[in-house]
C-alpha atoms as a PDB file:
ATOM      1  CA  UNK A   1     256.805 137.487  70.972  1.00  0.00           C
ATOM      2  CA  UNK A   2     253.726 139.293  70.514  1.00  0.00           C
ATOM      3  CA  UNK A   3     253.204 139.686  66.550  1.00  0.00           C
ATOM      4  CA  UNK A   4     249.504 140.686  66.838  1.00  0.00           C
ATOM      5  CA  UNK A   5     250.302 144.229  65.974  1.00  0.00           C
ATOM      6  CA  UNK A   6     252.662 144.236  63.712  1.00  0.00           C
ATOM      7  CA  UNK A   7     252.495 143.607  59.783  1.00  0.00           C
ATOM      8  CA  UNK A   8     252.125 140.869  58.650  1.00  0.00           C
ATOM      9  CA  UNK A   9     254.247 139.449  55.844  1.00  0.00           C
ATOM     10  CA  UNK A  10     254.422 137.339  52.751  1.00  0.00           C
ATOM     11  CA  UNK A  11     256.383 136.185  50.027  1.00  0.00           C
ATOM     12  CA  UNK A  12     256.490 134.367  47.035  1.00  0.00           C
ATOM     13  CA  UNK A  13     257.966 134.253  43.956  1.00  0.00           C
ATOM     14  CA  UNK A  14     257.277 133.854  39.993  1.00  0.00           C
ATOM     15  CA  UNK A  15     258.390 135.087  36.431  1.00  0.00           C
ATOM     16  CA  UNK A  16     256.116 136.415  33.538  1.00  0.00           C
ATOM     17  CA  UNK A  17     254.786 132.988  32.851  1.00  0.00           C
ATOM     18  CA  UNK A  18     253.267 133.241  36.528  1.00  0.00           C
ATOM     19  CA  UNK A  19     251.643 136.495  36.612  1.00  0.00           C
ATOM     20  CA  UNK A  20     247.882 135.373  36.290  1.00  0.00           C
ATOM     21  CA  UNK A  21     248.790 133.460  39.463  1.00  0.00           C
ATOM     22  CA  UNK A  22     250.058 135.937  41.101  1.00  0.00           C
ATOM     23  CA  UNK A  23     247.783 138.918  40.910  1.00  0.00           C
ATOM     24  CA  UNK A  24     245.133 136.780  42.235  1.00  0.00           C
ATOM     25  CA  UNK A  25     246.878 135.420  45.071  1.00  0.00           C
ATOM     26  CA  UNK A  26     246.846 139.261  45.674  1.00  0.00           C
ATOM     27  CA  UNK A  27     243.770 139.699  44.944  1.00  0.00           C
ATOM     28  CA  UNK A  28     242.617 137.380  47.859  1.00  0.00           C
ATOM     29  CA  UNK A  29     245.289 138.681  50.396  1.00  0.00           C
ATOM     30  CA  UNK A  30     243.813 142.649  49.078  1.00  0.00           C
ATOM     31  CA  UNK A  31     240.275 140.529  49.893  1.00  0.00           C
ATOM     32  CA  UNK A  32     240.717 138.281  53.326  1.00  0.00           C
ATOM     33  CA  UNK A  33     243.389 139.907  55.259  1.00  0.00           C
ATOM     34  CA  UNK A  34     241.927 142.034  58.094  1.00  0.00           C
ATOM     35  CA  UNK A  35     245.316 143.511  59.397  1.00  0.00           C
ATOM     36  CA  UNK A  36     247.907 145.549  58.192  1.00  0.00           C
ATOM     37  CA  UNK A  37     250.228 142.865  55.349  1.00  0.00           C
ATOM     38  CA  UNK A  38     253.118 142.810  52.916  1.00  0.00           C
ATOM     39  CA  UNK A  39     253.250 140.672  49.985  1.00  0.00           C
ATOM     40  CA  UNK A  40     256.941 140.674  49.004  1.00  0.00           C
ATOM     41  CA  UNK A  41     257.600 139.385  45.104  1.00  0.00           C
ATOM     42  CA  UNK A  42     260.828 137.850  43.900  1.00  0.00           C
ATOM     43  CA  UNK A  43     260.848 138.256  40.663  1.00  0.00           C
ATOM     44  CA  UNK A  44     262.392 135.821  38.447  1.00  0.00           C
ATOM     45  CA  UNK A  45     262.699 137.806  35.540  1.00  0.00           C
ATOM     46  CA  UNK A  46     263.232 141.368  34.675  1.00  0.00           C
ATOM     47  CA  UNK A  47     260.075 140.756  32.832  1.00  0.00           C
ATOM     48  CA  UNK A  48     257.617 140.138  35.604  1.00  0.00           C
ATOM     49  CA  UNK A  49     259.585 142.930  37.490  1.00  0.00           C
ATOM     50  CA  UNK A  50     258.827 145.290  34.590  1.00  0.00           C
ATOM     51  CA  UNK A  51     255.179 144.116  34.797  1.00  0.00           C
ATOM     52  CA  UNK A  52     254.516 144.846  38.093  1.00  0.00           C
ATOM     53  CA  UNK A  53     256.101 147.889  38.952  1.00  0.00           C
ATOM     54  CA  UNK A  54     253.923 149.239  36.109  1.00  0.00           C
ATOM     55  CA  UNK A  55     250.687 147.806  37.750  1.00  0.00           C
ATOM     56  CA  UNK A  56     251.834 149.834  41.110  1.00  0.00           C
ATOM     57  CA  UNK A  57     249.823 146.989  43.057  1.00  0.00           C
ATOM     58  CA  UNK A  58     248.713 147.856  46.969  1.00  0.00           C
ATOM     59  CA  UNK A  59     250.967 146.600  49.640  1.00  0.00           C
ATOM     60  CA  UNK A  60     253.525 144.693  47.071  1.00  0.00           C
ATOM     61  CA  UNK A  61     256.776 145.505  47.217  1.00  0.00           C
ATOM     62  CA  UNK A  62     258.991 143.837  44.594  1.00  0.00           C
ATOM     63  CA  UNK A  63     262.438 142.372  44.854  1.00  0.00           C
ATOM     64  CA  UNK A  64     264.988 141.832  41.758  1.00  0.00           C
ATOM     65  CA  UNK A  65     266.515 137.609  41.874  1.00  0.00           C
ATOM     66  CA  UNK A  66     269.678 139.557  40.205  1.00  0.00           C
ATOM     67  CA  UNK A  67     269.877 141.676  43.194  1.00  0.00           C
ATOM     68  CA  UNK A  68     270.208 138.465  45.292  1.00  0.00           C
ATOM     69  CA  UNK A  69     271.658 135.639  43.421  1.00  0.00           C
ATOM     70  CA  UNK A  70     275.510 134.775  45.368  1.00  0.00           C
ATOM     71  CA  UNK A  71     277.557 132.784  43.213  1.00  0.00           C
ATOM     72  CA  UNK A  72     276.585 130.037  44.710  1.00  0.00           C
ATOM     73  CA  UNK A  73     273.195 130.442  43.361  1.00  0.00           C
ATOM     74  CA  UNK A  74     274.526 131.072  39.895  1.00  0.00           C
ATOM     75  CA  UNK A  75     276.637 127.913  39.697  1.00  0.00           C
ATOM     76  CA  UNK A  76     273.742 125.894  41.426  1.00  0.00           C
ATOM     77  CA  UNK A  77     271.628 127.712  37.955  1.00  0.00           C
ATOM     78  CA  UNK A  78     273.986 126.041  35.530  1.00  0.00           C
ATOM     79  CA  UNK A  79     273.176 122.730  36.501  1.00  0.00           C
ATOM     80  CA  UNK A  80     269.286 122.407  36.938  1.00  0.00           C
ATOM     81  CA  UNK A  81     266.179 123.460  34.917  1.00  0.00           C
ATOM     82  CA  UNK A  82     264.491 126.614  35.690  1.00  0.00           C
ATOM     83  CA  UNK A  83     262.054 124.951  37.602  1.00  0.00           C
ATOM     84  CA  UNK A  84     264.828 122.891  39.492  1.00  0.00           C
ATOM     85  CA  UNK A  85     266.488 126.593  39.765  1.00  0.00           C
ATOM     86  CA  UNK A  86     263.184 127.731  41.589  1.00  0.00           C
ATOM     87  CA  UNK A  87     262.518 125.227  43.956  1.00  0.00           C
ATOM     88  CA  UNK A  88     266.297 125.428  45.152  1.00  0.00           C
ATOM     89  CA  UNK A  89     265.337 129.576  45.667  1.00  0.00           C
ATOM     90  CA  UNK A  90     262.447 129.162  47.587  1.00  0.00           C
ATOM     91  CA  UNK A  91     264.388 128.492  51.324  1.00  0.00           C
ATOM     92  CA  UNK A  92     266.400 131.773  50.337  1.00  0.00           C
ATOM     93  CA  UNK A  93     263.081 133.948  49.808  1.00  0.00           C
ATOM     94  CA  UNK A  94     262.556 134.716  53.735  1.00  0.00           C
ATOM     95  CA  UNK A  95     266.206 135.723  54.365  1.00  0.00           C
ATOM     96  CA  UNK A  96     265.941 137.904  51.337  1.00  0.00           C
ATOM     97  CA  UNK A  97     262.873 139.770  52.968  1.00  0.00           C
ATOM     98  CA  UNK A  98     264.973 139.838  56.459  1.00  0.00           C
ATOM     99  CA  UNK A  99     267.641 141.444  54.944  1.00  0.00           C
ATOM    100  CA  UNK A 100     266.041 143.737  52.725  1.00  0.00           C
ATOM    101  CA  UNK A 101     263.886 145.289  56.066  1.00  0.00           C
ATOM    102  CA  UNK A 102     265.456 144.825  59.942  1.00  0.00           C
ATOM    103  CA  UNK A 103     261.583 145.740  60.959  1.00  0.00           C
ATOM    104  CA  UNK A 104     260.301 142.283  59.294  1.00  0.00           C
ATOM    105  CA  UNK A 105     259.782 139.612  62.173  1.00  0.00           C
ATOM    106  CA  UNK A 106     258.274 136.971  60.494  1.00  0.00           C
ATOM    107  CA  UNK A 107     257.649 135.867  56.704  1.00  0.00           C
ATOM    108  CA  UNK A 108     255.363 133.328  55.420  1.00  0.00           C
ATOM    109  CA  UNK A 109     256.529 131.696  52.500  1.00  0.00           C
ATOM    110  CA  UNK A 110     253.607 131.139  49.819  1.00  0.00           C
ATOM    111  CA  UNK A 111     253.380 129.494  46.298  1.00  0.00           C
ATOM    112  CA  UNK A 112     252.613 131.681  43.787  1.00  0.00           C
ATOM    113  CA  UNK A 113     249.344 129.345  42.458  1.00  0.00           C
ATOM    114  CA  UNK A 114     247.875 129.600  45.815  1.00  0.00           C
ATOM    115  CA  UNK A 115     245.040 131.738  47.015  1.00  0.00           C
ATOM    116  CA  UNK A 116     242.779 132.142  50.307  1.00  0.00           C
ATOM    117  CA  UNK A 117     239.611 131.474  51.280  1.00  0.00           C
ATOM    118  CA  UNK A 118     239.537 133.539  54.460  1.00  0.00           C
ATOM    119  CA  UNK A 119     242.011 135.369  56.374  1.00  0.00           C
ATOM    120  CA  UNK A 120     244.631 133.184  57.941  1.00  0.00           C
ATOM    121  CA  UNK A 121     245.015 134.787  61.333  1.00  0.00           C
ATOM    122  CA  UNK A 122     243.910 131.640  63.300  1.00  0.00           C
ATOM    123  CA  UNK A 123     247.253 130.309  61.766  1.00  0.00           C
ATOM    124  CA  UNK A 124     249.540 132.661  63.302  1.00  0.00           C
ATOM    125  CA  UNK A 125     247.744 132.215  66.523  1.00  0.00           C
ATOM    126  CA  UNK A 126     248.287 128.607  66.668  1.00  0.00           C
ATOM    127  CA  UNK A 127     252.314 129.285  65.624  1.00  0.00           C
ATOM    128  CA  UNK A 128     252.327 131.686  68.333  1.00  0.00           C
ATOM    129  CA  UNK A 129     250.488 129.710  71.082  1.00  0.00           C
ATOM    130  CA  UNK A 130     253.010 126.883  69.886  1.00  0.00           C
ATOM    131  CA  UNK A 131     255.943 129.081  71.324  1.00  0.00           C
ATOM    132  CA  UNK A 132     257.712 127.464  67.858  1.00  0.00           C
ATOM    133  CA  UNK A 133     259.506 129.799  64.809  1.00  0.00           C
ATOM    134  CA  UNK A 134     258.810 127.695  62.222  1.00  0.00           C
ATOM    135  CA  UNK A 135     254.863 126.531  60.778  1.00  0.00           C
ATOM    136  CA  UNK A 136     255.091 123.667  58.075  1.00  0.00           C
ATOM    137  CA  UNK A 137     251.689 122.139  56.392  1.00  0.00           C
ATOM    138  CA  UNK A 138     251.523 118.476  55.888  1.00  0.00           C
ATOM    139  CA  UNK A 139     249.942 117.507  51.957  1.00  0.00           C
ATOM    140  CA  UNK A 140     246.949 115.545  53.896  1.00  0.00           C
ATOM    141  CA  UNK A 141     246.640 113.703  50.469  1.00  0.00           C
ATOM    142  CA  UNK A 142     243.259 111.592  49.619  1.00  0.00           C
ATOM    143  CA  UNK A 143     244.177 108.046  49.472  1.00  0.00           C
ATOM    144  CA  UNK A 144     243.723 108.075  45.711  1.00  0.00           C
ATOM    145  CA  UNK A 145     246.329 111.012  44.949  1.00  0.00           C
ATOM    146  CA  UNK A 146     248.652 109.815  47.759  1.00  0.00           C
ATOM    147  CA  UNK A 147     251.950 111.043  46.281  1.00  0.00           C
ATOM    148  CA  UNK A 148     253.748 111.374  50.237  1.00  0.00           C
ATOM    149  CA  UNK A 149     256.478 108.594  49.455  1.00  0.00           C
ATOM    150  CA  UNK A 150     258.154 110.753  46.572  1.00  0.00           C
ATOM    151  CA  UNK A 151     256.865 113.565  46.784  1.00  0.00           C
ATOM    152  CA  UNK A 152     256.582 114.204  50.320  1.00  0.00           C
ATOM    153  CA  UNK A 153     254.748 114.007  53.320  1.00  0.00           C
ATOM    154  CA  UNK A 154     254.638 118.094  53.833  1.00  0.00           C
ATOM    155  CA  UNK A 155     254.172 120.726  51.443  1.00  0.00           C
ATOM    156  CA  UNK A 156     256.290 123.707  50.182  1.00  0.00           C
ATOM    157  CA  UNK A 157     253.122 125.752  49.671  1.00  0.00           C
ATOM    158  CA  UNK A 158     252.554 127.662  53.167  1.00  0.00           C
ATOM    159  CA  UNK A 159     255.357 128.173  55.322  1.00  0.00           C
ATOM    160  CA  UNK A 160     256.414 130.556  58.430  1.00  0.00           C
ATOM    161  CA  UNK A 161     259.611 131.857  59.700  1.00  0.00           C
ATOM    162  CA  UNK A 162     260.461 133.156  62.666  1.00  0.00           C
ATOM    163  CA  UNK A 163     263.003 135.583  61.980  1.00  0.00           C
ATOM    164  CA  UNK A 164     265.975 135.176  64.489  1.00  0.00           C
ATOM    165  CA  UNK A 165     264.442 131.487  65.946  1.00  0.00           C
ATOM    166  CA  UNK A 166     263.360 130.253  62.743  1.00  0.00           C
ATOM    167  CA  UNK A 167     267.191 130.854  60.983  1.00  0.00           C
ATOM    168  CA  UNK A 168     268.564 127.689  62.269  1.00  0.00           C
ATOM    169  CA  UNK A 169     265.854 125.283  60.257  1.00  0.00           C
ATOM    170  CA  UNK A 170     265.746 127.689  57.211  1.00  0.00           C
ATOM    171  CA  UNK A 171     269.723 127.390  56.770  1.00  0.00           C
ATOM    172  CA  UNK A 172     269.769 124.017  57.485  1.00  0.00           C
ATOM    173  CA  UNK A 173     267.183 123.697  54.457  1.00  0.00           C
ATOM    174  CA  UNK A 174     268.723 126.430  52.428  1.00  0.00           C
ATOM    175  CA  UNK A 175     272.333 124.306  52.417  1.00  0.00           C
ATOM    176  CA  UNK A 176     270.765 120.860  51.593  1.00  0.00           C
ATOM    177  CA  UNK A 177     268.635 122.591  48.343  1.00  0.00           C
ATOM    178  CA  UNK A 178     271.932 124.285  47.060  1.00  0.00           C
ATOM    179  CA  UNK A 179     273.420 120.586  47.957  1.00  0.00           C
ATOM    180  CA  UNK A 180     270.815 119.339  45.515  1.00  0.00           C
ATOM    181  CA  UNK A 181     267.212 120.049  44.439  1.00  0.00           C
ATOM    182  CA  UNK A 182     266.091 118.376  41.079  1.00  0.00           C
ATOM    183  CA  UNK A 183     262.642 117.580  39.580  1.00  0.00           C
ATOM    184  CA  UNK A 184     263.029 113.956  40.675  1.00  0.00           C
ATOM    185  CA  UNK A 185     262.904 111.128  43.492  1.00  0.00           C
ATOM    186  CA  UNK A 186     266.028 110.229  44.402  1.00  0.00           C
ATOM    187  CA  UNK A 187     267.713 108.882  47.488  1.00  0.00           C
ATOM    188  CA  UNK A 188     264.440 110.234  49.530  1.00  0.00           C
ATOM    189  CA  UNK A 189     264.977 113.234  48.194  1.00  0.00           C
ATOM    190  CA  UNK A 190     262.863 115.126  45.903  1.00  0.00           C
ATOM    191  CA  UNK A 191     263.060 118.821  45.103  1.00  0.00           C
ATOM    192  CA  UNK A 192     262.852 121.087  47.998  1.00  0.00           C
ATOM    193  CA  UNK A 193     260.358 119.141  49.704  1.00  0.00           C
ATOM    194  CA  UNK A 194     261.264 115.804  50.757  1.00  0.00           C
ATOM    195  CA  UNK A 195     263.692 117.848  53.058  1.00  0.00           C
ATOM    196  CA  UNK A 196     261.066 118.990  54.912  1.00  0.00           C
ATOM    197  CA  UNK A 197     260.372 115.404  56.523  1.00  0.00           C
ATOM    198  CA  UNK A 198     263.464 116.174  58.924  1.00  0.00           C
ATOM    199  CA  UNK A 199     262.402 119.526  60.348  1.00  0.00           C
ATOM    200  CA  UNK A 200     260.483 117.580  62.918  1.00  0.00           C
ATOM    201  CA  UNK A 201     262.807 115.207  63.572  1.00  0.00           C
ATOM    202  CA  UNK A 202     265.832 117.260  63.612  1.00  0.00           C
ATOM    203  CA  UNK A 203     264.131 120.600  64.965  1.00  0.00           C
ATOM    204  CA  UNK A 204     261.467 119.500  67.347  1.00  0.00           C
ATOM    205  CA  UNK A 205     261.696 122.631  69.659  1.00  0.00           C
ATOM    206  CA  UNK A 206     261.136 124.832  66.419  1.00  0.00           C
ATOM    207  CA  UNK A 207     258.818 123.312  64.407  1.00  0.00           C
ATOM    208  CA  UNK A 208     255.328 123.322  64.610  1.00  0.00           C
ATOM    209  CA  UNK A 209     253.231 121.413  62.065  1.00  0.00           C
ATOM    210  CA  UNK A 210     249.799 123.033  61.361  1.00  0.00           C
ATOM    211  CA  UNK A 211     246.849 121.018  63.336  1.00  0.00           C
ATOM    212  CA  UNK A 212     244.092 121.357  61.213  1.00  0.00           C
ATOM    213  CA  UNK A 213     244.803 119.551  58.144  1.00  0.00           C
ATOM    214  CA  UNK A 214     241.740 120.811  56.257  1.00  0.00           C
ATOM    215  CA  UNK A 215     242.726 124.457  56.463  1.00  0.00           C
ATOM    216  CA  UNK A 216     245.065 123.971  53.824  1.00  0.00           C
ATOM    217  CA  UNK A 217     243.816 122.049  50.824  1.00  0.00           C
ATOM    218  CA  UNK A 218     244.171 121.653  46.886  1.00  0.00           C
ATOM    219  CA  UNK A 219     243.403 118.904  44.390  1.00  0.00           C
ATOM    220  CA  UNK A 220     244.841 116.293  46.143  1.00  0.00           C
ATOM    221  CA  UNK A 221     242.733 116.281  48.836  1.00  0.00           C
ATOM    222  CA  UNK A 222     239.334 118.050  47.488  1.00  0.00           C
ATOM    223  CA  UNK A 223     237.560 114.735  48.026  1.00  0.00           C
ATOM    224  CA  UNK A 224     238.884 114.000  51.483  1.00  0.00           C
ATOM    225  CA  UNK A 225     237.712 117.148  53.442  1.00  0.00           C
ATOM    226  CA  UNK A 226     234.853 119.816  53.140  1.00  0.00           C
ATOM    227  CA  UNK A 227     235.830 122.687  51.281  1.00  0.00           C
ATOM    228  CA  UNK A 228     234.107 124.951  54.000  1.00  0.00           C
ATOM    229  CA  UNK A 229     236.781 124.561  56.144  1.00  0.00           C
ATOM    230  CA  UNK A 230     240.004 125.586  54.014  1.00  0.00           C
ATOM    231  CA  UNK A 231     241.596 128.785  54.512  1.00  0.00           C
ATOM    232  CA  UNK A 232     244.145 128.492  51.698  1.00  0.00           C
ATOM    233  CA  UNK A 233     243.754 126.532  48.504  1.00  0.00           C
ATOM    234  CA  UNK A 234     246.695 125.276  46.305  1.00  0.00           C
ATOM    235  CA  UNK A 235     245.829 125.076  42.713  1.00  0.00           C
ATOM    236  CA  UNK A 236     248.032 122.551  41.689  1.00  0.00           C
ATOM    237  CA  UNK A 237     248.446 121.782  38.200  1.00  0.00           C
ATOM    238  CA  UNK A 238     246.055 124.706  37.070  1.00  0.00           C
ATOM    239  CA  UNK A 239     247.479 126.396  33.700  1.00  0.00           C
ATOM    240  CA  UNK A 240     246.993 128.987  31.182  1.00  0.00           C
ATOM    241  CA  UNK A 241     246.578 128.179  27.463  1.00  0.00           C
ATOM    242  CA  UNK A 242     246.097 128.340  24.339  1.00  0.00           C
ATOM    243  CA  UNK A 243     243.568 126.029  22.566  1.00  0.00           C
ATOM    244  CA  UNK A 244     242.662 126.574  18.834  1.00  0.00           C
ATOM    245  CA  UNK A 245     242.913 129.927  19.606  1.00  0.00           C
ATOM    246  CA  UNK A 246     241.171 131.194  22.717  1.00  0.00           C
ATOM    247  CA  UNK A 247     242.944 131.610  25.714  1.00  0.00           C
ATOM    248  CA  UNK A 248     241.462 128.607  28.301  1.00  0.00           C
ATOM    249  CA  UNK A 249     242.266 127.123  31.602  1.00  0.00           C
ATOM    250  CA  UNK A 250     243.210 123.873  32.203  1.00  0.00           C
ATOM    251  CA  UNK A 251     242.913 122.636  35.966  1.00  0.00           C
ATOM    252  CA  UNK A 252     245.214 119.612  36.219  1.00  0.00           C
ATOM    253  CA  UNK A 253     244.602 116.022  36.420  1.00  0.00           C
ATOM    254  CA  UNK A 254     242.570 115.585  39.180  1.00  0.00           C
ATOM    255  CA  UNK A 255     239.145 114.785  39.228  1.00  0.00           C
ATOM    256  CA  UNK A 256     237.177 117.927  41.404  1.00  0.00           C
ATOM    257  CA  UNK A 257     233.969 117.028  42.751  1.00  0.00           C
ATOM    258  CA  UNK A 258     230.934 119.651  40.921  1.00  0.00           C
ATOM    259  CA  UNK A 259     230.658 121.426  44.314  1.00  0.00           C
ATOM    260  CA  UNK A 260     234.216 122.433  44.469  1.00  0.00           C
ATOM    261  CA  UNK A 261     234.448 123.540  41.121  1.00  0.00           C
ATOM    262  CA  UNK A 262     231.729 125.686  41.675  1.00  0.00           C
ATOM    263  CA  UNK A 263     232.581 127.157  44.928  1.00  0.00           C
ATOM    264  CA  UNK A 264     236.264 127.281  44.841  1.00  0.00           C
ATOM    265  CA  UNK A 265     237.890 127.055  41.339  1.00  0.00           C
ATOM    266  CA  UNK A 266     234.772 129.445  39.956  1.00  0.00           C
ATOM    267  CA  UNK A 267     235.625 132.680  42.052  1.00  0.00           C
ATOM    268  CA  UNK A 268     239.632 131.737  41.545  1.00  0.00           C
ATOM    269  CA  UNK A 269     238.784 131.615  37.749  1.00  0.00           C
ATOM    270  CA  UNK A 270     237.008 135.212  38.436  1.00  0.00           C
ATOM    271  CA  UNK A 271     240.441 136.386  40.004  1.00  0.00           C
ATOM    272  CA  UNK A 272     242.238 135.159  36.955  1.00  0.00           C
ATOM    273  CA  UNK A 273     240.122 136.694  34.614  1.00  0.00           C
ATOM    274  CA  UNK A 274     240.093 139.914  36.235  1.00  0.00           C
ATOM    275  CA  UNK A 275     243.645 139.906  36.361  1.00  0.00           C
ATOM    276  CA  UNK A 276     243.657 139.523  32.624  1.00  0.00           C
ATOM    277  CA  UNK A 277     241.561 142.175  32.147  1.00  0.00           C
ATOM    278  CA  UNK A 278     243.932 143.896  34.172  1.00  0.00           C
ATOM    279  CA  UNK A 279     247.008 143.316  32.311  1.00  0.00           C
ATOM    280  CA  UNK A 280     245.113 143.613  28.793  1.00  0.00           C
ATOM    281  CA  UNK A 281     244.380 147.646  30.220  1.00  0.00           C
ATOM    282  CA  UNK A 282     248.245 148.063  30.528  1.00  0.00           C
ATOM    283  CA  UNK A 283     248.948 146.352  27.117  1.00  0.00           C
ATOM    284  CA  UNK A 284     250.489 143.127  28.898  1.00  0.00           C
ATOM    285  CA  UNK A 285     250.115 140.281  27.391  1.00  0.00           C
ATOM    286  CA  UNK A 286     248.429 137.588  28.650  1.00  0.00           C
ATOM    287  CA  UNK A 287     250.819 134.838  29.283  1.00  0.00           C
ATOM    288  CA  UNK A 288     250.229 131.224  28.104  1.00  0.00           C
ATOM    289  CA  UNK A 289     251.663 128.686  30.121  1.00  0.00           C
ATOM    290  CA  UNK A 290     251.432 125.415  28.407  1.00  0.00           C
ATOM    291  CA  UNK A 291     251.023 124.782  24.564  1.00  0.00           C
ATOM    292  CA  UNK A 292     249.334 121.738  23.464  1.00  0.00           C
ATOM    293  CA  UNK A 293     250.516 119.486  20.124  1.00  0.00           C
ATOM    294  CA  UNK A 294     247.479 118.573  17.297  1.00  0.00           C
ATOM    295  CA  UNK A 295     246.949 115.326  18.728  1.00  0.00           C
ATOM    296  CA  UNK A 296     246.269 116.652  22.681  1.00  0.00           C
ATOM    297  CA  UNK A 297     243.744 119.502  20.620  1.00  0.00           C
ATOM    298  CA  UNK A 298     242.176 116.750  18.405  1.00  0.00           C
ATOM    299  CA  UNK A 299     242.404 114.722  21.630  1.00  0.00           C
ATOM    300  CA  UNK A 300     239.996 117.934  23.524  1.00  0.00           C
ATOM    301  CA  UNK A 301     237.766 118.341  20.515  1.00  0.00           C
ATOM    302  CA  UNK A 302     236.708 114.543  20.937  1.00  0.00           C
ATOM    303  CA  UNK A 303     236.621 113.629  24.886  1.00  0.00           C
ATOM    304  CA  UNK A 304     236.231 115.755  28.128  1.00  0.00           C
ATOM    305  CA  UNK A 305     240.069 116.099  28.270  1.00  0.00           C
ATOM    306  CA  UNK A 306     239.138 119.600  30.138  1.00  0.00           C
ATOM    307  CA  UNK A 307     235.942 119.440  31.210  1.00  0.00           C
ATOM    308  CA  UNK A 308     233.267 116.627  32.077  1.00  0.00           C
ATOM    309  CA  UNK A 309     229.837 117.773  30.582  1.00  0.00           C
ATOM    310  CA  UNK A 310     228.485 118.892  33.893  1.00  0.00           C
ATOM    311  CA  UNK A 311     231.796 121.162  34.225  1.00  0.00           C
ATOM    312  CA  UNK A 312     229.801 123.408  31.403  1.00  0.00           C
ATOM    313  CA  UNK A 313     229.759 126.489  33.583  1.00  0.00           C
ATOM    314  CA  UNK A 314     233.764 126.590  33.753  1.00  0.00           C
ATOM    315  CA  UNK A 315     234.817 126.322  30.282  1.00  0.00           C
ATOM    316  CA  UNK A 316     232.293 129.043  28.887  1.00  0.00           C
ATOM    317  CA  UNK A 317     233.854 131.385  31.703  1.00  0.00           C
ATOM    318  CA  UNK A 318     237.036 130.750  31.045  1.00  0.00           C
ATOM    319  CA  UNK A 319     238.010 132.018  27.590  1.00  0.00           C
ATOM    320  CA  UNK A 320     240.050 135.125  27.181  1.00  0.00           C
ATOM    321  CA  UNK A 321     238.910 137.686  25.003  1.00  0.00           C
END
């Protein structure tokens, strides 16, 4: 099938904790993408859902979880955390796009905290030249953050579904994360990710995994492959929040090499903070993501908990007025 005129579509899904994230995921789709695109939002609260419609953001189109949830969902809620809750969602967000518009032939999954470098169009190409329905990333973790035994050797944070040839592998995953999905290794399983190790293995005529390994990067692997070459970045880890009163960000526990700091997390820290801006203009508040105790604050005040010294640059761009 010949998708190169049609429009193209995403999805992803967040609450009001998540909203930074999102708008500057859109912000870089509004930025790279060359053709026509959808960004379709499952919001996770009515909050978010509230927040957005005001916004009226370009090419967004918004979808209600309360609209959706089947009572399987709901007892599957009971019995896991919120973020156990959203994990097990996250094989259900491309049917809820199919069935919400017959004219949709393909959706590409995305994590909310993700954000491109350049328009992914050689992506699709490959998928298509693979004559598969189904694109999966592997993590490509650096040897030091090598995580692949529990958490997985693929990653959640990119994936594409054929609509009609893809349905086979995302029901198949869709069953086994109602089933279970929890926020812990167990019985090689872990969330909704560890499932993804069978697609090949139990779908190799509809599963293509992604060749270039470096198009798709994040913390884990910022010191295994050039920046240069990554079309999407996962920022992994990276939070909002509130330290002795300023709104900061705080980039996760990796150590980032200077260079991708400045090239990469920089201009994502420019989307965030535009965002803010965007949401202080429409009287949302800015939402704060983690709060830390006295001890992690007195713990910032007297180390580089945040930022080494040369990281200077970053934390003076980063508070929220």
């Amino acid at each position: 099938m010949n998708f190169n005129k049609t429009i193209e579509h995403f999805a992803t899904l967040f609450d009001s904790n998540f909203l930074l994230q999102g708008l500057a995921l859109h912000a870089s789709l509004e930025r790279h993408l060359t053709s026509s695109y959808k960004l379709w939002v499952l919001c996770l609260d009515g909050k978010v859902f509230d927040q957005l419609k005001l916004l009226g953001l370009s090419n967004v189109i918004l979808l209600k979880l309360s609209d959706f949830e089947t009572p399987e969902l709901l007892l599957a809620k009971t019995n896991r955390t919120p973020r156990e809750y959203c994990w097990t969602l996250t094989p259900f967000v491309p049917s809820f796009v199919f069935d919400s518009d017959d004219a949709v032939k393909r959706v590409t999954y995305l994590d909310a905290d993700t954000w491109f470098l350049k328009d992914p169009k050689k992506i699709f190409s490959e998928l298509t030249l693979s004559h598969k329905s189904v694109l999966i990333t592997d993590h490509a973790y650096s040897c030091e953050y090598d995580q692949s035994e529990t958490s997985g050797k693929y990653c959640v944070q990119f994936m594409t579904f054929v609509r009609s040839d893809g349905e086979e592998v995302r029901a198949w995953w869709e069953k086994r994360c109602l089933e279970w999905c929890h926020a812990r290794y167990e019985d090689g399983k872990f969330g909704d990710q560890k499932y993804l190790e069978k697609f090949p293995e139990l779908f190799a005529n509809k599963v293509h995994v992604a060749y270039d390994l470096d198009n798709f990067m994040a913390p884990w692997n910022a010191s295994r492959f050039s920046y240069k070459n990554a079309v999407l970045w996962h920022f992994h880890g990276l939070r909002t929040v509130n330290l002795l009163g300023a709104f900061r960000v705080y980039y996760g526990d990796y150590f980032l090499p200077s260079e991708i700091l400045k090239e990469v997390y920089l201009p994502y820290l420019q989307d965030i903070i535009s965002a803010s801006e965007v949401l202080s203009a429409h009287g949302i508040k800015i939402p704060v993501q983690t709060s830390f105790s006295w001890k992690e604050k007195i713990k910032y005040i007297l180390s580089r908990y945040f930022f080494q010294k040369e990281q200077f640059l970053l934390q003076n761009l980063i508070s929220f007025q």
